[in-house]
N, C-alpha and C. Protein backbone atom coordinates (compact mmCIF):
# COMPACT_ATOMS: atom_id res chain seq x y z
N UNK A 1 -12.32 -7.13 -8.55
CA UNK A 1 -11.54 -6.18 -7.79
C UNK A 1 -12.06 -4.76 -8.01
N UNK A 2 -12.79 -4.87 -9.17
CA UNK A 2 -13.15 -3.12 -9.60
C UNK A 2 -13.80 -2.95 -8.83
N UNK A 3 -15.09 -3.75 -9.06
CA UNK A 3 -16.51 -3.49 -7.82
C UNK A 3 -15.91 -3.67 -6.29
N UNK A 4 -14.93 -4.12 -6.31
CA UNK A 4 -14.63 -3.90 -4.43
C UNK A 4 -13.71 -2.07 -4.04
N UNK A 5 -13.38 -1.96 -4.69
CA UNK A 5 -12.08 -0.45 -4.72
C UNK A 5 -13.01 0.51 -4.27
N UNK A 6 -14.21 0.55 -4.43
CA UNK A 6 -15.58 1.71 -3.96
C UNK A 6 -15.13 1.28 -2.13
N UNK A 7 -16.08 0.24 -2.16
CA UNK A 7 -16.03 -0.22 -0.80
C UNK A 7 -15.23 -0.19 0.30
N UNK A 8 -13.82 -0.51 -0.45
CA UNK A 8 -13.06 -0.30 0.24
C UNK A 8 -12.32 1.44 1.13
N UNK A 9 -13.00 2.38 0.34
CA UNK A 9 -12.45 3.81 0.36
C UNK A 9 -13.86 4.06 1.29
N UNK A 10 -15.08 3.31 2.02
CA UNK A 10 -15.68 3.60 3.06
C UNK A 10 -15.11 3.77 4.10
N UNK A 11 -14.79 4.64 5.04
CA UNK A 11 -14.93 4.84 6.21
C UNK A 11 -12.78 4.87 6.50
N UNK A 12 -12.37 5.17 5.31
CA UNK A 12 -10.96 5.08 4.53
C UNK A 12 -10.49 6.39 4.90
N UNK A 13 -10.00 7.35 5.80
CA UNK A 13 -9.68 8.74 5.75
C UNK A 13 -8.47 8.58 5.52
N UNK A 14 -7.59 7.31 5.51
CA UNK A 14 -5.95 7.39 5.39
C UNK A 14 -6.02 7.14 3.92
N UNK A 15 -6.66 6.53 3.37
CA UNK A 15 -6.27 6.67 1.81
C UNK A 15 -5.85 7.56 1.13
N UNK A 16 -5.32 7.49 0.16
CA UNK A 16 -5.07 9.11 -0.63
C UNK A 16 -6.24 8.69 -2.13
N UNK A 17 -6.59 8.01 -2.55
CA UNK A 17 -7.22 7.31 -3.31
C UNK A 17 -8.70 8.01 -3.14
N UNK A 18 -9.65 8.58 -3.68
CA UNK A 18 -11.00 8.75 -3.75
C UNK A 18 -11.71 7.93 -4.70
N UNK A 19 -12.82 7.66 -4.40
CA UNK A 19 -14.04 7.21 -4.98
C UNK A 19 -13.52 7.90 -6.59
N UNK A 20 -13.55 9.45 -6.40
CA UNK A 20 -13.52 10.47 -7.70
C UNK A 20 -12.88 9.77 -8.41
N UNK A 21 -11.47 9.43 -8.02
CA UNK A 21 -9.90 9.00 -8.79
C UNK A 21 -10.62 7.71 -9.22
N UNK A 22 -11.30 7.16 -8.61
CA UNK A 22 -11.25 5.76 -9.02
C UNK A 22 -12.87 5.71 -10.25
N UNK A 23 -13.32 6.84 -10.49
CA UNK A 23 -14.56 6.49 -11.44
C UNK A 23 -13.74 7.32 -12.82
N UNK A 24 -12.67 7.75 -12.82
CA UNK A 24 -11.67 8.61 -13.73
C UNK A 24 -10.83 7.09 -14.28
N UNK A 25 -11.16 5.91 -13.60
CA UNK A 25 -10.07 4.65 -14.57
C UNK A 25 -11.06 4.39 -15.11
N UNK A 26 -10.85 3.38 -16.29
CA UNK A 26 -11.43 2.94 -17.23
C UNK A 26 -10.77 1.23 -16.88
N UNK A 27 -12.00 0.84 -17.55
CA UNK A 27 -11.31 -1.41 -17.42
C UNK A 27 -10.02 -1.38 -18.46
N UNK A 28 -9.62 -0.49 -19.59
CA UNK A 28 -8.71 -0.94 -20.29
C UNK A 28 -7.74 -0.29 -19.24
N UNK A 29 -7.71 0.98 -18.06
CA UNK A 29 -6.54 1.51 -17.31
C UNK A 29 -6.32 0.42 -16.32
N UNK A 30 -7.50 -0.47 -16.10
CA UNK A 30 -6.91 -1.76 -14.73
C UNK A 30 -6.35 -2.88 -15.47
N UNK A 31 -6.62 -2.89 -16.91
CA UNK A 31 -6.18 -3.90 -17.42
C UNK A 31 -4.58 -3.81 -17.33
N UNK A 32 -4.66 -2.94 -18.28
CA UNK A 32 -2.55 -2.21 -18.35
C UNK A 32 -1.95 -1.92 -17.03
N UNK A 33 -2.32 -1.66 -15.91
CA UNK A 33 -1.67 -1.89 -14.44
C UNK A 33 -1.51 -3.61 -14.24
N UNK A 34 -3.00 -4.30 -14.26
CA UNK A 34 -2.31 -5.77 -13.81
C UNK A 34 -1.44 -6.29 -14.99
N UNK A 35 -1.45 -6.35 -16.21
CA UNK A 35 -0.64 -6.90 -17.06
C UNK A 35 1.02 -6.21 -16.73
N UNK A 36 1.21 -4.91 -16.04
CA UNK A 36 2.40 -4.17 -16.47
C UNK A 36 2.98 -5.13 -14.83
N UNK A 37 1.92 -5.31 -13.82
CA UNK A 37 2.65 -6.18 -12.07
C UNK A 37 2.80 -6.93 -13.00
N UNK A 38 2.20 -7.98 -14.04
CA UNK A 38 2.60 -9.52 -14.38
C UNK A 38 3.84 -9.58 -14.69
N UNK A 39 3.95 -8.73 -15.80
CA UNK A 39 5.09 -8.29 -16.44
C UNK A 39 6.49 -7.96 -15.60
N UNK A 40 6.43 -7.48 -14.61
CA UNK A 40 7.36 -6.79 -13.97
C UNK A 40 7.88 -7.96 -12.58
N UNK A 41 8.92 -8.56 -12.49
CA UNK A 41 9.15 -9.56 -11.57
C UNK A 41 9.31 -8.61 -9.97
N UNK A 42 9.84 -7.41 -9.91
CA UNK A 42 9.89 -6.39 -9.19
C UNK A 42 8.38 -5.94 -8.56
N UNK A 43 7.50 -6.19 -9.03
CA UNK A 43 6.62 -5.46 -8.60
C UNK A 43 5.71 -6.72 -8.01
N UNK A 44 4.53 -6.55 -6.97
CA UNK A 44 4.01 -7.29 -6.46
C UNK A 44 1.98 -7.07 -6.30
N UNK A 45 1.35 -7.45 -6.58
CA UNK A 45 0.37 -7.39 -6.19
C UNK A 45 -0.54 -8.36 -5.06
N UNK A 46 -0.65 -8.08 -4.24
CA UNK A 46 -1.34 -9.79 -3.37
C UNK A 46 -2.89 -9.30 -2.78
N UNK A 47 -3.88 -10.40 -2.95
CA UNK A 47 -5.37 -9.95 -2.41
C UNK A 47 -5.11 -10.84 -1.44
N UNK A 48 -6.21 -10.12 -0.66
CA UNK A 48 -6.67 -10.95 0.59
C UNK A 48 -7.72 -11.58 0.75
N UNK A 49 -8.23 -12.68 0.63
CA UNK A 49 -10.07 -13.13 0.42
C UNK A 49 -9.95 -13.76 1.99
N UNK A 50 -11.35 -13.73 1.95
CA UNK A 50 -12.20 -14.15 3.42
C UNK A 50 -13.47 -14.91 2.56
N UNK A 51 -13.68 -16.10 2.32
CA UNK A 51 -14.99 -16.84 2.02
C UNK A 51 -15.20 -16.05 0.61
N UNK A 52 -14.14 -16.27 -0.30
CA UNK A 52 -14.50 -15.87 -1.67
C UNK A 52 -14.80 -13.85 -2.00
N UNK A 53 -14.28 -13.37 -0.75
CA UNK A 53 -14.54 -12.08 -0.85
C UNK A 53 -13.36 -11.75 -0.76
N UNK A 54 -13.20 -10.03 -1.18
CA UNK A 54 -12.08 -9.50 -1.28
C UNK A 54 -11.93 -9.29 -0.02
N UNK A 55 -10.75 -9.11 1.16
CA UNK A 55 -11.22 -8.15 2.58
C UNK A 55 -10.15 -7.01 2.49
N UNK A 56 -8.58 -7.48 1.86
CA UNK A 56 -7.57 -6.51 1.27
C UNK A 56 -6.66 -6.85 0.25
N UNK A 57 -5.71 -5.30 0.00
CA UNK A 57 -4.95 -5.49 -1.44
C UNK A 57 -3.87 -4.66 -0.77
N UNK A 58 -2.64 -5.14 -1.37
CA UNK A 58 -1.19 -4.56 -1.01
C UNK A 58 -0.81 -5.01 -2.74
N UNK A 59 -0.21 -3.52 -2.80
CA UNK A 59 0.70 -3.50 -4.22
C UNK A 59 2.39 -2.76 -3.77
N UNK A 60 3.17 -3.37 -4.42
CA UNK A 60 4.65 -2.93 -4.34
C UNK A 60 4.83 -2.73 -5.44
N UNK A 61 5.83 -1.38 -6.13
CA UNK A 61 6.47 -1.06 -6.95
C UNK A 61 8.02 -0.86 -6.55
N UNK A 62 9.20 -1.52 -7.53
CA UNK A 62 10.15 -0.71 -7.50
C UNK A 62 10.51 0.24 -8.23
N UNK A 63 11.85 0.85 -7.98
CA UNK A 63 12.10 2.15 -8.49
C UNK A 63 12.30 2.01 -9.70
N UNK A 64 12.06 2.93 -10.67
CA UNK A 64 12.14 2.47 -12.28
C UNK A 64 13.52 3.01 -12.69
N UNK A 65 14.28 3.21 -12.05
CA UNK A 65 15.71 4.21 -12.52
C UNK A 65 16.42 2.76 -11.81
N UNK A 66 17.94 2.74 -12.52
CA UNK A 66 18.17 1.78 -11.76
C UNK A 66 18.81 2.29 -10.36
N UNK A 67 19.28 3.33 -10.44
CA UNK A 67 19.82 3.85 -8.99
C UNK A 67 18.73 3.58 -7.46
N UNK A 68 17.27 3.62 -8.28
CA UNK A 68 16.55 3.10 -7.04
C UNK A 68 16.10 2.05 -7.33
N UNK A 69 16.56 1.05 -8.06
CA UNK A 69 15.65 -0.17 -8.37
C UNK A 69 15.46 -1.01 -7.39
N UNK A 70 16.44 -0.87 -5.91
CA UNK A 70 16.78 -1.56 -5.11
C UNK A 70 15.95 -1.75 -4.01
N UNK A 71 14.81 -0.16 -4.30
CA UNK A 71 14.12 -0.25 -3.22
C UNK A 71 12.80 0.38 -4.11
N UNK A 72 11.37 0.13 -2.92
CA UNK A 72 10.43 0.54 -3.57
C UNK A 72 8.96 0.99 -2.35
N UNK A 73 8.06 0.76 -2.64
CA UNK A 73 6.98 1.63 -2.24
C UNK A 73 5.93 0.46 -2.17
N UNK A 74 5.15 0.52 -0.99
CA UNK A 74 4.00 -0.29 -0.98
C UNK A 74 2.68 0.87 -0.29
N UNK A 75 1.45 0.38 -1.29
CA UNK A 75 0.31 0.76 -0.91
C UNK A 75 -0.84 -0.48 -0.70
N UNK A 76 -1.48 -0.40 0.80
CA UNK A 76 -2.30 -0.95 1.21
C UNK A 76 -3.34 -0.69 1.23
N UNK A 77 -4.51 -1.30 1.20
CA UNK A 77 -6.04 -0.93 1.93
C UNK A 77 -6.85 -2.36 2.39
N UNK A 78 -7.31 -2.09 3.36
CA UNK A 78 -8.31 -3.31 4.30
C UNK A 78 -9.52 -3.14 4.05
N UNK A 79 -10.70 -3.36 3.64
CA UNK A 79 -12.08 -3.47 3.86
C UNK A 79 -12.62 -3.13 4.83
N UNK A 80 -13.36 -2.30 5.66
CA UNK A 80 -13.71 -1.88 6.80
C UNK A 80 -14.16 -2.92 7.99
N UNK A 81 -14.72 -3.93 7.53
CA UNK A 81 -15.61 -5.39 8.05
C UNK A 81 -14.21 -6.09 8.48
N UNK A 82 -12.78 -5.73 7.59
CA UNK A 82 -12.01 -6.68 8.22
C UNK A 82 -10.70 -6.29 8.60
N UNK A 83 -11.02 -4.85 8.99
CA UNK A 83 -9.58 -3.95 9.54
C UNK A 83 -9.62 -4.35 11.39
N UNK A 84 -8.66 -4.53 11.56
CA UNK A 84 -8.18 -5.20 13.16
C UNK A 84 -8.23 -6.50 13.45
N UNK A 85 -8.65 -7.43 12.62
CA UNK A 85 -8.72 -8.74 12.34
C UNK A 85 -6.81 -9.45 11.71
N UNK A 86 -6.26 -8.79 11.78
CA UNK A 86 -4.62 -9.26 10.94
C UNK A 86 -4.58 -9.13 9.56
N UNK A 87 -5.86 -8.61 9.09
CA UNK A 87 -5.28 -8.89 7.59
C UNK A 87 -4.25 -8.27 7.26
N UNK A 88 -4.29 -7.14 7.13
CA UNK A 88 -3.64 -6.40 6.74
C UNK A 88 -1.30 -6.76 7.22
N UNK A 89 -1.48 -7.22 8.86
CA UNK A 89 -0.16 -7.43 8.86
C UNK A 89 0.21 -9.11 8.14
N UNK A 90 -0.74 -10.12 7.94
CA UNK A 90 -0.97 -10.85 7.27
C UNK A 90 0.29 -10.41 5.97
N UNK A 91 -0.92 -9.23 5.39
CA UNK A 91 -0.14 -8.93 3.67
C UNK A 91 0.50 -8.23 4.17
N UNK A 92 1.28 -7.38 4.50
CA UNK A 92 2.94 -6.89 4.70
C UNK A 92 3.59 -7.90 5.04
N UNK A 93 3.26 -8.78 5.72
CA UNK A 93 4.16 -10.11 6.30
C UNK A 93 4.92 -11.05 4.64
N UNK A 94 3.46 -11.04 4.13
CA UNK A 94 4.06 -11.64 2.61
C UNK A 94 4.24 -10.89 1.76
N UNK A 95 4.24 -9.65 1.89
CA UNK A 95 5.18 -8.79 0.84
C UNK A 95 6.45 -8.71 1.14
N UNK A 96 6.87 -8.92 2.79
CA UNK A 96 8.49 -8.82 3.45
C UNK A 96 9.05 -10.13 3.23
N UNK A 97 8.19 -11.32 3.15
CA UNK A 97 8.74 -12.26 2.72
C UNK A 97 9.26 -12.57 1.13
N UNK A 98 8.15 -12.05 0.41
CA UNK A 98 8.26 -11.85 -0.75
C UNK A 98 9.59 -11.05 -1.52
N UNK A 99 9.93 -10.03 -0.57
CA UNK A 99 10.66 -8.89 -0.89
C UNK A 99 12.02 -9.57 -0.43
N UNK A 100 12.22 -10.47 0.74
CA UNK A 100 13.90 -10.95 1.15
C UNK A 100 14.57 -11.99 0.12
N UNK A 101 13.26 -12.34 -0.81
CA UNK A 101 13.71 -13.42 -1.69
C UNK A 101 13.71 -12.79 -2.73
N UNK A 102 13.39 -12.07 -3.01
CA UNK A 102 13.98 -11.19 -4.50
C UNK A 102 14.66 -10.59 -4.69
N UNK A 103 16.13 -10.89 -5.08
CA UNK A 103 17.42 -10.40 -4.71
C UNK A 103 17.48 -9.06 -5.47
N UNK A 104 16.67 -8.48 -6.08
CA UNK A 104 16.66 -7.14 -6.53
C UNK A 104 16.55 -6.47 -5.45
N UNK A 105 15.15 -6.39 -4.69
CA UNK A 105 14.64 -5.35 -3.64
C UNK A 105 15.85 -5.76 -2.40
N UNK A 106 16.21 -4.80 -2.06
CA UNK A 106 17.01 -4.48 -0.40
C UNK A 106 15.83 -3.74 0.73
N UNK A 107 14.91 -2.72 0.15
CA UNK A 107 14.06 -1.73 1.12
C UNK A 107 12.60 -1.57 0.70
N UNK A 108 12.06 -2.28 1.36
CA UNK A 108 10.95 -1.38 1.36
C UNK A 108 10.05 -0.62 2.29
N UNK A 109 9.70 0.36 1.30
CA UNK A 109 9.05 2.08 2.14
C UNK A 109 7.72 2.19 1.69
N UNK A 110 7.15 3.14 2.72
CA UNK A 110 6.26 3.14 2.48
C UNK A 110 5.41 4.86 3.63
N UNK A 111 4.47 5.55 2.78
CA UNK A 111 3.55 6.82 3.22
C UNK A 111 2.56 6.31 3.95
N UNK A 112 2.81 7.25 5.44
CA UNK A 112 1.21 7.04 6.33
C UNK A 112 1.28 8.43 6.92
N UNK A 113 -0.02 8.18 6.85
CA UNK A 113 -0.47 10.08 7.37
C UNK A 113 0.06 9.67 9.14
N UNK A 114 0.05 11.12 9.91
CA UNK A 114 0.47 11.39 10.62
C UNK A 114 -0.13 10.77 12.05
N UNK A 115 -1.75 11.13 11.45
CA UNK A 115 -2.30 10.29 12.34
C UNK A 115 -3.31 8.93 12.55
N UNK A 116 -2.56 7.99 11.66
CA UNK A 116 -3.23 7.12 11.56
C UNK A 116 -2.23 6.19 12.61
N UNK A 117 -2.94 6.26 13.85
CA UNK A 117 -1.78 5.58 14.58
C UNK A 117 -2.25 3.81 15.08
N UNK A 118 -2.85 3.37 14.22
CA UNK A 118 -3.03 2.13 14.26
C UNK A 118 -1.91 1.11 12.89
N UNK A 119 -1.93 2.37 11.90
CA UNK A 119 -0.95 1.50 10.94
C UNK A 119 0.56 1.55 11.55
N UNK A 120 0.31 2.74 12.02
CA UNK A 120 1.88 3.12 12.72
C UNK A 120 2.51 2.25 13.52
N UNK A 121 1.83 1.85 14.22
CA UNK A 121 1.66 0.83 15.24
C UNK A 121 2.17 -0.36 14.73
N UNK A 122 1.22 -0.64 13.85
CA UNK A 122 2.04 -1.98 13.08
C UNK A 122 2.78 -2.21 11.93
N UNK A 123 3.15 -1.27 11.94
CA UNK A 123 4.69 -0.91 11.08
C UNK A 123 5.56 -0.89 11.65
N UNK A 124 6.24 -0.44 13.19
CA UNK A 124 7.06 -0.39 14.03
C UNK A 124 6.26 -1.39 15.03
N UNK A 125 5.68 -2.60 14.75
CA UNK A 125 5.98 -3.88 15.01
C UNK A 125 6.34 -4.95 14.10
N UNK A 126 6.06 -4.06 12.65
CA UNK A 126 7.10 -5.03 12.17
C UNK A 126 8.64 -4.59 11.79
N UNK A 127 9.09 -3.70 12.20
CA UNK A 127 10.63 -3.68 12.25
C UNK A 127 10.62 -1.93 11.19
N UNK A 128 9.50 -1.50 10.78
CA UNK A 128 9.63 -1.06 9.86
C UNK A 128 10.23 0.90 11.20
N UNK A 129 11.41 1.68 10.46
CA UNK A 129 11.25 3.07 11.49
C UNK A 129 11.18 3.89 10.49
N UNK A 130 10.35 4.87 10.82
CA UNK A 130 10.61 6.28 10.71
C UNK A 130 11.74 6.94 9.71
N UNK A 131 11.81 7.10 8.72
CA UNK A 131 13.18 7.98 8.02
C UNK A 131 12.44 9.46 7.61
N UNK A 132 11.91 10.17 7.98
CA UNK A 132 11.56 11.48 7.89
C UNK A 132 9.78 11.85 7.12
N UNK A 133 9.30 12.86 7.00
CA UNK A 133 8.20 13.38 6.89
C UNK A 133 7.98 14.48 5.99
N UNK A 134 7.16 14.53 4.87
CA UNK A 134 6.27 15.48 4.40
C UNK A 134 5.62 16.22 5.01
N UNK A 135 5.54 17.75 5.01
CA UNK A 135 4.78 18.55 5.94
C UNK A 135 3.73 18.90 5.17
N UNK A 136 3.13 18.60 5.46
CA UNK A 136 1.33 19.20 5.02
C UNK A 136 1.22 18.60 3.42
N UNK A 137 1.85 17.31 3.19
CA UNK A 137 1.73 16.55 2.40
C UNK A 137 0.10 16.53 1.89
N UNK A 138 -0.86 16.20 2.97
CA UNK A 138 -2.02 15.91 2.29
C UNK A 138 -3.07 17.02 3.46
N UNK A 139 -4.45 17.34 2.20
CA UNK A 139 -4.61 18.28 2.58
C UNK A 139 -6.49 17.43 2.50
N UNK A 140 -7.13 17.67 3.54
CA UNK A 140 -8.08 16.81 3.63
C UNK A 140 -9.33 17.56 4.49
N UNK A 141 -10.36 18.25 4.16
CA UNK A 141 -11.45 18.77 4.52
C UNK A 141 -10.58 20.20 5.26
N UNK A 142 -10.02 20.96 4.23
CA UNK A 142 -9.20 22.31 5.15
C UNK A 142 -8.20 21.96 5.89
N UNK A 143 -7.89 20.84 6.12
CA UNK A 143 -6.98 20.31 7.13
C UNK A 143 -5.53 19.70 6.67
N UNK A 144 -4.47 19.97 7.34
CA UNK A 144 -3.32 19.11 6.78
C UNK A 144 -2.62 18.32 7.77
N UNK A 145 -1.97 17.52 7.04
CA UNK A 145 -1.37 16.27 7.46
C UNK A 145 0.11 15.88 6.81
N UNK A 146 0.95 15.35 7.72
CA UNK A 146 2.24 15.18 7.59
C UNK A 146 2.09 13.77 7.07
N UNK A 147 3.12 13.60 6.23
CA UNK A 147 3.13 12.01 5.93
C UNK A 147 4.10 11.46 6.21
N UNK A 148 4.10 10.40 7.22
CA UNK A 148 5.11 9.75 7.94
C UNK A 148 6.26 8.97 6.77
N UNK A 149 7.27 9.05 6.13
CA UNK A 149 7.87 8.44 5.27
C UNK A 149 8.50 7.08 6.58
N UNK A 150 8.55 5.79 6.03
CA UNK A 150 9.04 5.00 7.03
C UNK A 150 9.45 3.85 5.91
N UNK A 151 10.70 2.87 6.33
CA UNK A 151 11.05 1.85 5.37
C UNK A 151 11.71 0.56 6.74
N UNK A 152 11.78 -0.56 5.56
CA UNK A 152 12.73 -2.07 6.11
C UNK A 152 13.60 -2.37 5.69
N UNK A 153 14.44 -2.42 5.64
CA UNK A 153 15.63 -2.98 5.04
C UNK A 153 15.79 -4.90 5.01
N UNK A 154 15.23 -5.29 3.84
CA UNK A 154 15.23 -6.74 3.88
C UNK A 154 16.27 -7.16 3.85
C-alpha cells in the first residue's frame, strides 16, 4: 500500500494529501494507523484490487468524543487507470453497507472540493446532500476552493 499512495496522488488535484505529506510518514507511522483501524470496530479501512493491484482505498473514522461517536468522516482515492470504471462507488457502496450494520455509526460525512464535480455527482447519487461549506478551505497553486461538507444518514 506504501508504494501505491505516490501513484495514486498522480493526476489527484482533489486530494488534500501530497506526495510531500506522504514522504514525512515513516513504516512505524503506517504501522500504528493500520493496527489503531484493527483495533477500533468504528473505524473502517477497505482496498480495492484489480488483478492483484491496488486501483483504490476508502478509510472511515468515527468521532472520538462520544457526543460524535455516532457519526464520522470518510476519505477516498482511485488510481488514475481506474477512476470512471465504478470503483470508487463500488467502495462507498461497502462502506454504506458496512456503516447500516454497525449500530454505533447513524452518519456518514464526508469533504469535496467545490469543483470536483464528478465525485459530486456520485455522492448525490448515492443519497448522500449537501449540509454546508468551507470557504476557501483549501488553497491550491494561489487559488481557493470551497469544500463541499455533505453526509448520509444510515
Amino acid at each position: 500500500m506504501l508504494m501505491v499512495a505516490p501513484k495514486s496522488l498522480v493526476d489527484a488535484p482533489y486530494m488534500l494529501t501530497t506526495v510531500e505529506d506522504l514522504k514525512r510518514l515513516s513504516l512505524e507511522d503506517i504501522k500504528n494507523e493500520l493496527e489503531n483501524y484493527a483495533a477500533n470496530p468504528n473505524y473502517l479501512k477497505l482496498i480495492a484490487e484489480y488483478e492483484n493491484e491496488i486501483a483504490g482505498v476508502i478509510d472511515f473514522k468515527n468521532g472520538n468524543k462520544e457526543k460524535v461517536a455516532h457519526q464520522g468522516t470518510f476519505a477516498m482515492t482511485v488510481l488514475p487507470q481506474y477512476r470512471n470504471l465504478g470503483v470508487g462507488r463500488a467502495l462507498i457502496e461497502s462502506l454504506i453497507s458496512w456503516a447500516r450494520k454497525n449500530e454505533n455509526i447513524e452518519k456518514v460525512c464526508l469533504e469535496v472540493m467545490e469543483d470536483n464535480h464528478g465525485a459530486i455527482h456520485l455522492y448525490k447519487a448515492l443519497n448522500f446532500v449537501e449540509e454546508g461549506r468551507k470557504a476557501k478551505a483549501i488553497k491550491m497553486n494561489g487559488r481557493y476552493q470551497d469544500l463541499i461538507l455533505m453526509a448520509l444518514f444510515v
